[in-house]
Protein backbone atom coordinates (compact mmCIF):
# COMPACT_ATOMS: atom_id res chain seq x y z
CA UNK A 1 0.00 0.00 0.00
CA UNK A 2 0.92 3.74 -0.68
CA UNK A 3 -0.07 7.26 -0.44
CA UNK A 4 -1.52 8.79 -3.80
CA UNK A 5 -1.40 12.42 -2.88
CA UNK A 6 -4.99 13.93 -4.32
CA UNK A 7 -4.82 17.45 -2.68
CA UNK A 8 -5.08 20.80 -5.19
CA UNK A 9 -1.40 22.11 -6.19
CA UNK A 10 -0.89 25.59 -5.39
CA UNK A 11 0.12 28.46 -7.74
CA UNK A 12 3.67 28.25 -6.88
CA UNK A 13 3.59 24.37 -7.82
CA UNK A 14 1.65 25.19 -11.18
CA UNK A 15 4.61 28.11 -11.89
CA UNK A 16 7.57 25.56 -11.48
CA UNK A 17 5.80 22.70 -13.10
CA UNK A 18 4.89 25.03 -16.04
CA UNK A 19 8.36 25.61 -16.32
CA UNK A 20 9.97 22.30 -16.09
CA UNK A 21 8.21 20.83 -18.41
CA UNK A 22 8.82 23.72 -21.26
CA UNK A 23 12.52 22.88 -20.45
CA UNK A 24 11.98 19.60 -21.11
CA UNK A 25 10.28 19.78 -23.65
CA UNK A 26 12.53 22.07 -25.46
CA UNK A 27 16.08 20.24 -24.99
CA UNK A 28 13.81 16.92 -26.06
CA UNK A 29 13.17 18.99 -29.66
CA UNK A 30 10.01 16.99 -30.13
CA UNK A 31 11.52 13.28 -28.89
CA UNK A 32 9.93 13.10 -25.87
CA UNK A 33 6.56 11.17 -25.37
CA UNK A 34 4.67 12.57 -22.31
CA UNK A 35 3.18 9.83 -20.04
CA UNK A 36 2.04 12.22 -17.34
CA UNK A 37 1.93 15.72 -18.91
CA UNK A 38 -1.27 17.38 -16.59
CA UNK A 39 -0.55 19.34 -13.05
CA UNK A 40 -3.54 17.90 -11.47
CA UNK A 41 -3.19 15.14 -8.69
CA UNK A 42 -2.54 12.32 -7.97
CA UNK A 43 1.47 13.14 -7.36
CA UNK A 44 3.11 10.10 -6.97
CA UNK A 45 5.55 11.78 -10.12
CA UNK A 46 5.29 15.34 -10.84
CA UNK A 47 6.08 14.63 -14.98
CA UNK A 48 6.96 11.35 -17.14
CA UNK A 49 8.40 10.86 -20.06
CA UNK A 50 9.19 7.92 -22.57
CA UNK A 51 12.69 8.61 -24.90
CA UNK A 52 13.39 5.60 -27.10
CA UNK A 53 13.26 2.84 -24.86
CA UNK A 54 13.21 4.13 -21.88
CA UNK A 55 10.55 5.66 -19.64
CA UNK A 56 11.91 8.74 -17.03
CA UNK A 57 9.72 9.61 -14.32
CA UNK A 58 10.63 12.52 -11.77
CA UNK A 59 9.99 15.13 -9.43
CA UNK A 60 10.75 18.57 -9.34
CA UNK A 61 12.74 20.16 -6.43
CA UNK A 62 12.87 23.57 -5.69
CA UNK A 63 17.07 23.85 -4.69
CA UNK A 64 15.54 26.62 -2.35
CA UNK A 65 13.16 24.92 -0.64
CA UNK A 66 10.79 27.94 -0.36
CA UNK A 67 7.63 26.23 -2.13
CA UNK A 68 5.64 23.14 -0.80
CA UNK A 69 5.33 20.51 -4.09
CA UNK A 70 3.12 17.82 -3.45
CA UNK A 71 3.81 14.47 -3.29
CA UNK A 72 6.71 12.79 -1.82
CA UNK A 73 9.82 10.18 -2.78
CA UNK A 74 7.86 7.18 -2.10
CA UNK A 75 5.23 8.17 -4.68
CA UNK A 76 8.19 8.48 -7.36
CA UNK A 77 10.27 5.10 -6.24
CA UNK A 78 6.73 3.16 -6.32
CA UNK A 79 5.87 4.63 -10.04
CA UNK A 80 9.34 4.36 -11.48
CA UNK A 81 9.06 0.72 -10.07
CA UNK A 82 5.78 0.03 -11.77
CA UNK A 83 7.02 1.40 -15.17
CA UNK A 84 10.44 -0.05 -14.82
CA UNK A 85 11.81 3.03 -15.26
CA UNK A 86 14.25 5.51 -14.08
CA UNK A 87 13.62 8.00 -11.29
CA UNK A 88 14.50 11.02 -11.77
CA UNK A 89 15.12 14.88 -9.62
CA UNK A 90 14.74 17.91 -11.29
CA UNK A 91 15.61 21.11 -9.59
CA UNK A 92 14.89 24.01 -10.44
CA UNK A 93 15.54 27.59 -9.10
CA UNK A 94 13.72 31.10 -9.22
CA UNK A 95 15.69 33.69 -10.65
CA UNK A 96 13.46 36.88 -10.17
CA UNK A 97 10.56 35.82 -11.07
CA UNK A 98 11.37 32.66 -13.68
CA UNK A 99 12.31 29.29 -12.69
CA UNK A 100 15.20 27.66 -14.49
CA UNK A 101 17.15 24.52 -14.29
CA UNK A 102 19.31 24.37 -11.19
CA UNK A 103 21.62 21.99 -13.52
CA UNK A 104 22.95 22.31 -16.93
CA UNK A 105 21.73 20.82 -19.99
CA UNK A 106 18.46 17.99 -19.70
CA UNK A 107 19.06 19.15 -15.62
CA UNK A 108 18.27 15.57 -14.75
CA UNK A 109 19.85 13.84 -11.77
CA UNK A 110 19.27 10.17 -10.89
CA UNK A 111 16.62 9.50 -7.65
CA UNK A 112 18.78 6.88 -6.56
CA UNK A 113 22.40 8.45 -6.88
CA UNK A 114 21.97 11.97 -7.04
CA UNK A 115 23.98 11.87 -9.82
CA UNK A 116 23.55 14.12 -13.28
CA UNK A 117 23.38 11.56 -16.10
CA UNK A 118 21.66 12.81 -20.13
CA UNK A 119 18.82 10.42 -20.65
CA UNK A 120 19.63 10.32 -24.17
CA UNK A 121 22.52 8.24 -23.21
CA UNK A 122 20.41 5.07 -21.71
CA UNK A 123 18.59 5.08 -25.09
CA UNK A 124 19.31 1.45 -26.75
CA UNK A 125 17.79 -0.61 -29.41
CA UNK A 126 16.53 -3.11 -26.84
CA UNK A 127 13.46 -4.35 -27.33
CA UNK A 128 11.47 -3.86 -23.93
CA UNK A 129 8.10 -5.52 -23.11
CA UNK A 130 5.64 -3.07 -21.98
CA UNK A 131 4.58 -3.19 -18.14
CA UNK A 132 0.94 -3.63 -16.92
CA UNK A 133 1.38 -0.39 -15.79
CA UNK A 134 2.34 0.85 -19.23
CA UNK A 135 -0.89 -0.79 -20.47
CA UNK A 136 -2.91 0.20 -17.89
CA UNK A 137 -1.74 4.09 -19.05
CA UNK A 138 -2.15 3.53 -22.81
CA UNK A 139 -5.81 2.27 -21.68
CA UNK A 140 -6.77 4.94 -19.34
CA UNK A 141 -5.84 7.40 -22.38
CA UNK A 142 -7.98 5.38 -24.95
CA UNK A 143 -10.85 6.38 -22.06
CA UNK A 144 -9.64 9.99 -21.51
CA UNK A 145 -9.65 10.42 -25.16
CA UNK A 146 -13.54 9.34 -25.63
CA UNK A 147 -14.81 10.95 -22.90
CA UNK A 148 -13.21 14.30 -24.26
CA UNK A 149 -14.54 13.31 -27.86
CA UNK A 150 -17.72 13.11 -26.31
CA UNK A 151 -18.05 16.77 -24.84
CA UNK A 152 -17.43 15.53 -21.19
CA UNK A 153 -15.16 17.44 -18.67
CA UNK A 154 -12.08 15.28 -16.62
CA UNK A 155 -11.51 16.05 -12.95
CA UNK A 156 -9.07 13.54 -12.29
CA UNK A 157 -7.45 9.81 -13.27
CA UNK A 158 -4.45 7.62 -12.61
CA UNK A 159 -2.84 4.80 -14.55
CA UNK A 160 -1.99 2.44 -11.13
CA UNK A 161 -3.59 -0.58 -11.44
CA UNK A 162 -4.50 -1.68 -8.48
CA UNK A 163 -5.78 2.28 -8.13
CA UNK A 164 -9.63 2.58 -8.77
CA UNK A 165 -11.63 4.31 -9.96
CA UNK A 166 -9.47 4.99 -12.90
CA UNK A 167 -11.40 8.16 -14.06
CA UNK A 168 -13.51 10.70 -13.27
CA UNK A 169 -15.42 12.95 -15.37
CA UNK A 170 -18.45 14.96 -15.54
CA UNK A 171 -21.77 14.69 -17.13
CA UNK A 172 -24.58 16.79 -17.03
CA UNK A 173 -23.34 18.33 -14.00
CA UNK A 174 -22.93 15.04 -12.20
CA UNK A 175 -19.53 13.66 -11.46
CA UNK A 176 -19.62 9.83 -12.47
CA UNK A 177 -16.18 7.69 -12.28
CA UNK A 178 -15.00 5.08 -14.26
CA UNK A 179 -13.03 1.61 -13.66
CA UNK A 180 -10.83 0.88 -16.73
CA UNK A 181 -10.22 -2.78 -17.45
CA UNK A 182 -8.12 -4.01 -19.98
CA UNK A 183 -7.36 -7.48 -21.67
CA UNK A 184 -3.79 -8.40 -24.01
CA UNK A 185 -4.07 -10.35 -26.90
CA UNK A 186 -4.86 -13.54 -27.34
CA UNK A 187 -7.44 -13.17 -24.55
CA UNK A 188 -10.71 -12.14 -25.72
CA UNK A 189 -12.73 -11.98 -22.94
CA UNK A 190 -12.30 -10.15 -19.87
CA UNK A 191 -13.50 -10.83 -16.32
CA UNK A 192 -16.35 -8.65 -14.22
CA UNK A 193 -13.01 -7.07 -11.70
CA UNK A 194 -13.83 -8.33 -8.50
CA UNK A 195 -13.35 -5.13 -7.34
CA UNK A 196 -16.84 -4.02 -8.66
CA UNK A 197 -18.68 -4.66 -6.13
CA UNK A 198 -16.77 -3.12 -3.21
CA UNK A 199 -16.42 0.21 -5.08
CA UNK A 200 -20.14 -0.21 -5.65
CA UNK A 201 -20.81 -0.79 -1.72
CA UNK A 202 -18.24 2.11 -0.84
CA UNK A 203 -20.96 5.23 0.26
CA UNK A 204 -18.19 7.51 -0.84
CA UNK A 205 -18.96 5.93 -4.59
CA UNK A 206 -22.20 4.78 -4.38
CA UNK A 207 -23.83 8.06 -4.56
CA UNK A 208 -22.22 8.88 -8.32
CA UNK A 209 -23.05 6.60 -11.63
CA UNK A 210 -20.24 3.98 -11.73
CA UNK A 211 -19.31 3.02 -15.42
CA UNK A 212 -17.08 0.21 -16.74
CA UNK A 213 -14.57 0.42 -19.69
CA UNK A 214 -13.57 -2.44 -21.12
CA UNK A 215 -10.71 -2.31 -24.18
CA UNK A 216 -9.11 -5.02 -25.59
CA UNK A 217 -5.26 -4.67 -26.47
CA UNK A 218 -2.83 -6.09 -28.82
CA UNK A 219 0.43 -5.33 -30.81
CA UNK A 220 -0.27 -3.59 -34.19
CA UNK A 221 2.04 -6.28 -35.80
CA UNK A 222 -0.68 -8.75 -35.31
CA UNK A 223 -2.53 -7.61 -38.21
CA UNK A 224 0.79 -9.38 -40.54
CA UNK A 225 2.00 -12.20 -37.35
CA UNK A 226 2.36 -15.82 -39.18
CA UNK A 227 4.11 -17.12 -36.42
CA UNK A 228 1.17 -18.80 -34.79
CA UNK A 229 2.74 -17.16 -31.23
CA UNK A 230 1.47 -13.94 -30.22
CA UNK A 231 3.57 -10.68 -30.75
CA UNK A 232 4.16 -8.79 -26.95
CA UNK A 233 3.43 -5.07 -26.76
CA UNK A 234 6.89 -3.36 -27.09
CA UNK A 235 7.31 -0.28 -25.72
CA UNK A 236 7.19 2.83 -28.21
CA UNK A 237 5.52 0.29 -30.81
CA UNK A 238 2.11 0.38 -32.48
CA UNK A 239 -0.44 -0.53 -30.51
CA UNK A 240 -4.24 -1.60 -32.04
CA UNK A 241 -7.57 -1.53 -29.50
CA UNK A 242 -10.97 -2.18 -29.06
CA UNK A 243 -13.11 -0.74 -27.11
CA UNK A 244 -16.74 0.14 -27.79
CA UNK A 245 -17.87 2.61 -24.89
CA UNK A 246 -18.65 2.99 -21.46
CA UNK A 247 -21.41 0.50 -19.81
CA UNK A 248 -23.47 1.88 -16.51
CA UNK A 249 -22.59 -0.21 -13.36
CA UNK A 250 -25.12 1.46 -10.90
């Protein structure tokens, strides 16, 4: 078990954040796939990123220590462990009033070691599996991307799996959350989550219209596999899905 801090980020927070991620953005000249690009909770990272292979997720210090960033260390070793990736500091600095990089260049340091490292140097041609969590991300944004589609308004999600519900949203005024549930290729059915029907009996839930979204996952090079074996999800490959809507639980 482990905190996922939920609470509202303060203006300073949404400042430094702002800023870190146009750094990063701009040294990554248009590599970098964002994993968690939004300044809303929950803060178990403040950012993530996928380059090449490899997945960076970190939070930003403030060298300072004159703002209050949500989230803690924990949060970041229990994501970077879910991803398999590395976890990551950034600090940053306010000079007047604009926060920069503390460090030169990418302005990364290692979690672990403290150390400055480029994360373009861990980049390899290594073909790595994706993780559930991975999945469970590439689902939730399959979701996201529907409900926005259909004129609805997010308050909040997370990609943890074991973290439910995986969405919220609005709809006709009325906050309603959402449990996403995925299945890989070759399965083609997926199980009623047993979870259902505690989230259904919780009174903080039961109150709100409970939905279920189901999406069915598989490698894009399926659609030409001869092999008679199934083809594993690779991280930064082509992924194809299913998924046909949102069904009422309550």
């Amino acid at each position: 078990m482990h905190d996922i801090y939920m609470e509202e980020p303060t203006q300073d927070y949404y400042d430094v954040w702002s800023a870190a991620g146009k750094h990063l953005a701009g040294i990554g000249q248009g590599a970098i796939s964002w994993i968690k690009s939004d300044p809303k909770p929950p803060f178990l990272e403040h950012l993530s990123f996928r380059l090449g292979n490899q997945i960076f997720c970190l939070r930003i210090e403030d060298v300072e220590n004159e703002i209050r960033l949500p989230g803690n260390s924990k949060g970041l070793y229990v994501i970077a462990e879910g991803y398999q990736a590395i976890p990551c500091i950034l600090p940053m600095k306010k000079i007047g009033v604009e926060w920069r990089p503390a460090l030169p260049d990418w302005g990364l340091m290692d979690a672990r070691t403290r150390q400055l490292f480029n994360p373009v140097e861990l980049i390899s041609d290594e073909k790595i599996e994706m993780t559930q969590w991975e999945l469970q991300d590439f689902a939730v944004q399959v979701v996201r991307n529907y409900l926005t589609d259909e004129g609805f308004d997010i308050m909040s999600f997370n990609s943890a799996p074991a973290a439910h519900p995986s969405i919220w949203f609005v709809r006709k005024k009325q906050p309603e959350w959402v449990v996403v549930n995925y299945a890989l290729y070759p399965v083609m059915e997926i199980e009623r989550p047993s979870i259902l029907d505690e989230l259904l009996a919780s009174p903080n839930l039961a109150k709100f219209t409970g939905n279920i979204a189901n999406l069915f996952i598989a490698s894009s090079a399926e659609m030409t596999n001869e092999s008679g074996m199934p083809i594993p999800p690779y991280r930064g490959h082509a992924l194809s899905v299913r998924f046909e809507g949102l069904v009422a639980l309550n």
